[in-house]
C-alpha atoms as a PDB file:
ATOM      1  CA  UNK A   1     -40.212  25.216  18.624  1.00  0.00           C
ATOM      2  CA  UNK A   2     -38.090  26.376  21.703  1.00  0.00           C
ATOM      3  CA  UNK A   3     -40.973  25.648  23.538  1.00  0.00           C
ATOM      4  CA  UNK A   4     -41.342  22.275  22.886  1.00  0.00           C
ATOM      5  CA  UNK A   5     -37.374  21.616  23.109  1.00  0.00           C
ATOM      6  CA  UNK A   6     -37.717  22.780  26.381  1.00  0.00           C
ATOM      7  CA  UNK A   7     -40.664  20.871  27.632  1.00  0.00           C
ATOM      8  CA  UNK A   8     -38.205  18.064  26.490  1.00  0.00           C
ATOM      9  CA  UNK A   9     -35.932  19.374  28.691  1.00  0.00           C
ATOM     10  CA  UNK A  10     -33.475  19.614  26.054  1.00  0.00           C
ATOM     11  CA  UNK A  11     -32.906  23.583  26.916  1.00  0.00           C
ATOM     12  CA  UNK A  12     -33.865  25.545  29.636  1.00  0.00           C
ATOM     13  CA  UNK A  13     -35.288  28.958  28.377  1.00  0.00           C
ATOM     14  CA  UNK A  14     -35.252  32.046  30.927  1.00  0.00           C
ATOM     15  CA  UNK A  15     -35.998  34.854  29.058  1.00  0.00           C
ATOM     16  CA  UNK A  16     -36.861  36.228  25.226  1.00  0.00           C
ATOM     17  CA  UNK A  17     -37.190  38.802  23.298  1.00  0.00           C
ATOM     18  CA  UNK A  18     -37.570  40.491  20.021  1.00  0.00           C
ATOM     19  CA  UNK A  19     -36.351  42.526  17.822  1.00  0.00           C
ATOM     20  CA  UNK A  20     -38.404  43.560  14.597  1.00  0.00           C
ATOM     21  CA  UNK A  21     -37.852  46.203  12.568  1.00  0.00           C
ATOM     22  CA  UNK A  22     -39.432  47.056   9.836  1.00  0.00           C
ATOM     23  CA  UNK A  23     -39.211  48.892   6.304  1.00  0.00           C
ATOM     24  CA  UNK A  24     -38.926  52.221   5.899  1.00  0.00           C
ATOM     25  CA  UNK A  25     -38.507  53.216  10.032  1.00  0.00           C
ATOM     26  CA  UNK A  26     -35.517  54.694  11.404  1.00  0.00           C
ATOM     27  CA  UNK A  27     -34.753  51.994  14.695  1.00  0.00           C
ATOM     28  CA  UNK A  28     -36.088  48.793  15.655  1.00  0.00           C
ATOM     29  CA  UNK A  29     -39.329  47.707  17.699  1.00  0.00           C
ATOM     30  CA  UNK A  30     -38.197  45.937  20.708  1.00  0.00           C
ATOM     31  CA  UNK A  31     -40.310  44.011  22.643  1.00  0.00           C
ATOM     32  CA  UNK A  32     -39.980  41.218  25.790  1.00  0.00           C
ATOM     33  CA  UNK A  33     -41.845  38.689  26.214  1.00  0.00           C
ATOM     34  CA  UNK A  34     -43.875  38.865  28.612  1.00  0.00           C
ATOM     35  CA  UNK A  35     -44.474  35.197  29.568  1.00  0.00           C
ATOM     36  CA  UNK A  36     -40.883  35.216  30.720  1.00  0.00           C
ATOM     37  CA  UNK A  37     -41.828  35.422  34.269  1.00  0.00           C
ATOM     38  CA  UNK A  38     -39.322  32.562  35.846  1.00  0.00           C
ATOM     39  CA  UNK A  39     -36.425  32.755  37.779  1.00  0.00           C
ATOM     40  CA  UNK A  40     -33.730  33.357  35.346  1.00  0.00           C
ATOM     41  CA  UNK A  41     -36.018  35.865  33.787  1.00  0.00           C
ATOM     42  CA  UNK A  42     -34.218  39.476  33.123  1.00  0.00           C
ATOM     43  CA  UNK A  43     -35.271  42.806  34.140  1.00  0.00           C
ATOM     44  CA  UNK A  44     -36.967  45.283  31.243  1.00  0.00           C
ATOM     45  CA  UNK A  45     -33.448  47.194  32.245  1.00  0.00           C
ATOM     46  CA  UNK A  46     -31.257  44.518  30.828  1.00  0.00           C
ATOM     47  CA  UNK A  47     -33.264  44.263  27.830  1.00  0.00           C
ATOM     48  CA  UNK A  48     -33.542  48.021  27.457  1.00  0.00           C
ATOM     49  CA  UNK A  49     -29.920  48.841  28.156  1.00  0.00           C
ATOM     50  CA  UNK A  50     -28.565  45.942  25.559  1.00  0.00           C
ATOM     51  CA  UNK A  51     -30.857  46.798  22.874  1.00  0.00           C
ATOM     52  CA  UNK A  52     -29.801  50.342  23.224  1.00  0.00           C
ATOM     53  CA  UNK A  53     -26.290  49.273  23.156  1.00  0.00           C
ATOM     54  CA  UNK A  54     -26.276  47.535  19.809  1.00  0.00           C
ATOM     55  CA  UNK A  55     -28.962  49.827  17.794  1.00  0.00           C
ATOM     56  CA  UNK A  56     -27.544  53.159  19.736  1.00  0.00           C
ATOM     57  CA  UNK A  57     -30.944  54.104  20.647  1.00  0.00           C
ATOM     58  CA  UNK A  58     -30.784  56.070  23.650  1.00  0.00           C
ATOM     59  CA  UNK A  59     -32.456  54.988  26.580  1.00  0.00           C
ATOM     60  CA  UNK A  60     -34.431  56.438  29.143  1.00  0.00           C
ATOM     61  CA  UNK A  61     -33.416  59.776  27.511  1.00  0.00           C
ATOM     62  CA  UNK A  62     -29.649  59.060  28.324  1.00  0.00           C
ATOM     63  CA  UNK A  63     -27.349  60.779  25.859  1.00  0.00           C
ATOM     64  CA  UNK A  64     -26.030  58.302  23.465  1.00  0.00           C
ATOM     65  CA  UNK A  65     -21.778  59.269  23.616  1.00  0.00           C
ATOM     66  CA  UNK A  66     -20.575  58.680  27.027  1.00  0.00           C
ATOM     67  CA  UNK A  67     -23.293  57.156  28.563  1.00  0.00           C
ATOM     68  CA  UNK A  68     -22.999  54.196  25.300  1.00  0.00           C
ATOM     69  CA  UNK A  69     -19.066  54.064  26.496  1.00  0.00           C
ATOM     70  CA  UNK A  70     -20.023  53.070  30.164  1.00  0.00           C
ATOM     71  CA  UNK A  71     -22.643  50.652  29.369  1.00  0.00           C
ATOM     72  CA  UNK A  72     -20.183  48.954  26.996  1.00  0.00           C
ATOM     73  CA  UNK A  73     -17.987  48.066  29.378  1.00  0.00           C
ATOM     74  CA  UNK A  74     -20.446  46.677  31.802  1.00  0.00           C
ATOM     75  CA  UNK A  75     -21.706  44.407  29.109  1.00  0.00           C
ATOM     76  CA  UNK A  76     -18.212  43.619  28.432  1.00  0.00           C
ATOM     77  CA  UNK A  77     -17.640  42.550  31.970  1.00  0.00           C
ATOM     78  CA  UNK A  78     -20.406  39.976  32.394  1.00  0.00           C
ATOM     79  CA  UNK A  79     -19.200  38.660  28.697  1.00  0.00           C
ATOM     80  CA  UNK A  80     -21.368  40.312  26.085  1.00  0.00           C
ATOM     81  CA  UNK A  81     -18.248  41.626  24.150  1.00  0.00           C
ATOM     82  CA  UNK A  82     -18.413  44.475  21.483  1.00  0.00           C
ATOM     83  CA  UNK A  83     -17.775  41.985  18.887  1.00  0.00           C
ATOM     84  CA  UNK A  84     -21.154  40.453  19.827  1.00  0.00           C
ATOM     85  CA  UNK A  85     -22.952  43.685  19.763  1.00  0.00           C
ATOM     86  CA  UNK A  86     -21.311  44.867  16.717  1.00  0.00           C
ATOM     87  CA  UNK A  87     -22.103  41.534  14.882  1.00  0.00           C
ATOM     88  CA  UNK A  88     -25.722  41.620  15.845  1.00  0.00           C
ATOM     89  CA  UNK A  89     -26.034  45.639  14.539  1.00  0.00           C
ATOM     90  CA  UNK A  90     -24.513  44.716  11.201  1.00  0.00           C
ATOM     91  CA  UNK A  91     -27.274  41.465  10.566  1.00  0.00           C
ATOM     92  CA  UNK A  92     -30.198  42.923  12.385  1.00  0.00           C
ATOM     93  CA  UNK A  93     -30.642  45.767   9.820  1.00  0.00           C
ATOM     94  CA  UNK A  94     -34.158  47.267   8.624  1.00  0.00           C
ATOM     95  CA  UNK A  95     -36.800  44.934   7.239  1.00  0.00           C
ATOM     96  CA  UNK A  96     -35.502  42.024   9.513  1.00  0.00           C
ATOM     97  CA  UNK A  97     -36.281  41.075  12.894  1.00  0.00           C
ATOM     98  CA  UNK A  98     -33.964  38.892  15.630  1.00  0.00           C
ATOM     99  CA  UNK A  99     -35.147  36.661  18.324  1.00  0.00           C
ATOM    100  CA  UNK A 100     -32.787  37.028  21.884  1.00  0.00           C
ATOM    101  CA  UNK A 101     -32.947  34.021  23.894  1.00  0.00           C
ATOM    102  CA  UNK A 102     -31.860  33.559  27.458  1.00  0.00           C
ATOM    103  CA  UNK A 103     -31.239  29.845  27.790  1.00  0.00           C
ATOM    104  CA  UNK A 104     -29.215  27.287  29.858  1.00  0.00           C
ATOM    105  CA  UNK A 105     -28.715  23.648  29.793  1.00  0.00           C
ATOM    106  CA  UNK A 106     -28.846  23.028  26.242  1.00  0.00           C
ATOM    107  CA  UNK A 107     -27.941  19.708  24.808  1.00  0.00           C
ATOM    108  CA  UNK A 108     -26.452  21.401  22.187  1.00  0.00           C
ATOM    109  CA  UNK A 109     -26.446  18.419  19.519  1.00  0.00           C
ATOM    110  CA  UNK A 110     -30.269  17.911  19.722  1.00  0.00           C
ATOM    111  CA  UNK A 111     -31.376  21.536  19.788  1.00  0.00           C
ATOM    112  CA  UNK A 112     -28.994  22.108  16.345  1.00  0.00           C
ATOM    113  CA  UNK A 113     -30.774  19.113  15.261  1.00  0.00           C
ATOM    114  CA  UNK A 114     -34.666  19.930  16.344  1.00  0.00           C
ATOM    115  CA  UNK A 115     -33.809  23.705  14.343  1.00  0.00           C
ATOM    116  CA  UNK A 116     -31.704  22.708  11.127  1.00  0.00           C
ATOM    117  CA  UNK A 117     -34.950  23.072   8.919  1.00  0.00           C
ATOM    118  CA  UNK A 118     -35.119  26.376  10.377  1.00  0.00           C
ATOM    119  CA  UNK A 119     -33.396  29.062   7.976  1.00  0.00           C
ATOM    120  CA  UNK A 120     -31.516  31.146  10.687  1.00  0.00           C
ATOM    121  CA  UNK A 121     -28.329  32.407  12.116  1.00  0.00           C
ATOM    122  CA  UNK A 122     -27.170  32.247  16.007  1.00  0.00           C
ATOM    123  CA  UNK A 123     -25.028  34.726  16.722  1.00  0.00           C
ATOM    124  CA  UNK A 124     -24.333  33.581  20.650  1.00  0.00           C
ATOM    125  CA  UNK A 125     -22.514  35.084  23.170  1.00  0.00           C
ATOM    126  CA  UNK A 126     -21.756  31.961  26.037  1.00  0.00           C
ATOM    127  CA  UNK A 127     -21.889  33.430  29.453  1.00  0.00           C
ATOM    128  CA  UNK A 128     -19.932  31.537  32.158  1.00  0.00           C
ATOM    129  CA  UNK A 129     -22.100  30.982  35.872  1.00  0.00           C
ATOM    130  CA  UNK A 130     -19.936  33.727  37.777  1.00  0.00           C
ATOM    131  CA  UNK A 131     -20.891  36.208  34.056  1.00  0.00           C
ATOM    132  CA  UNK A 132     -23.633  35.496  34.536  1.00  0.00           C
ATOM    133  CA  UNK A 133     -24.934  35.856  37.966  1.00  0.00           C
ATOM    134  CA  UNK A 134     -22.536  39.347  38.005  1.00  0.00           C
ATOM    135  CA  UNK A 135     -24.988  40.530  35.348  1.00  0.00           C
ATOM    136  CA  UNK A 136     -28.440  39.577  37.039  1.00  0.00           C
ATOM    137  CA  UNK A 137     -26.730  41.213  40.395  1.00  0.00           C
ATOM    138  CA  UNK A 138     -26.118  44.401  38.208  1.00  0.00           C
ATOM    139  CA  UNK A 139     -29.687  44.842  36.268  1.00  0.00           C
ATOM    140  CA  UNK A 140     -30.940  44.417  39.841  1.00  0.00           C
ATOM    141  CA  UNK A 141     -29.418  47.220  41.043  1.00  0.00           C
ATOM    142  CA  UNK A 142     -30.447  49.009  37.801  1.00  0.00           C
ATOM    143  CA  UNK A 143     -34.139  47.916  38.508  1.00  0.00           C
ATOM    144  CA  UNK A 144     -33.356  49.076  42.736  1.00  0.00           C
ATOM    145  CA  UNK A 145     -32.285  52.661  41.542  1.00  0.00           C
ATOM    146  CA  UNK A 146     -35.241  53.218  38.608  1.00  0.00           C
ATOM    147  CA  UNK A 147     -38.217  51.519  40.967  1.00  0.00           C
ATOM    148  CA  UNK A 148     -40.733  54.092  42.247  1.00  0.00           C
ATOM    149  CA  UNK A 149     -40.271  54.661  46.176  1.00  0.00           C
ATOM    150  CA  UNK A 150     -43.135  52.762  48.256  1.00  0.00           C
END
């Protein structure tokens, strides 16, 4: 569906991923998609770090406490507030799944439109241009400082 809304060019979509997590396992399944190759496309560290963030699963064998407090605040200053994060933990629960969308451009009307058969929720978190080109400049110094030396 986003797909074809965007060969439309009715929204521009940078990156995706998912979320699934099924009955009877203690955390989520995370996964991005890996056709997201384009420009706006994140880093695995974005991806990583947020989904850590909002189902406290500690990443890259970080320990959750402190290291949870720091990241929070770096979401928080490229716009993804802790009311987003804590919205998302209490409706992406076990036995459902979420889909996270990077897009741009939408005409907002038509997409609402193309999806209202759809039975889903948006929670959305609207980044502003200087959010979010502060956030792609950050996750690529995460990406500099965990890259293998040439």
């Amino acid at each position: 569906m986003i797909e074809d809304l965007s060969k439309r060019q009715l929204i521009t979509l940078q990156d995706a991923a998912i979320v699934s997590w099924p009955m009877g396992k203690k955390k989520p399944k995370t996964e991005q998609l890996s056709s997201m190759t384009g420009v706006g496309a994140l880093s695995g560290a974005f991806w990583g770090m947020l989904f850590g963030m909002i189902f406290l699963i500690p990443i890259f064998g970080m320990v959750v406490g402190a290291a949870m407090g720091a990241l929070s605040g770096s979401f928080a200053d490229v716009g993804i507030s802790d009311d987003f994060i804590k919205s998302v933990r209490s409706k992406v629960t076990e036995g459902t799944s979420a889909l996270f969308l990077l897009t741009s451009d939408a005409v907002q009307d038509k997409v609402v439109d193309a999806l209202k058969d759809i039975n889903f929720e948006i929670i959305a978190s609207n980044l502003s241009e200087a959010e979010e080109d502060k956030m792609r400049e950050m996750f690529a110094e995460e990406e500099a400082e965990v890259a293998p030396a040439a």
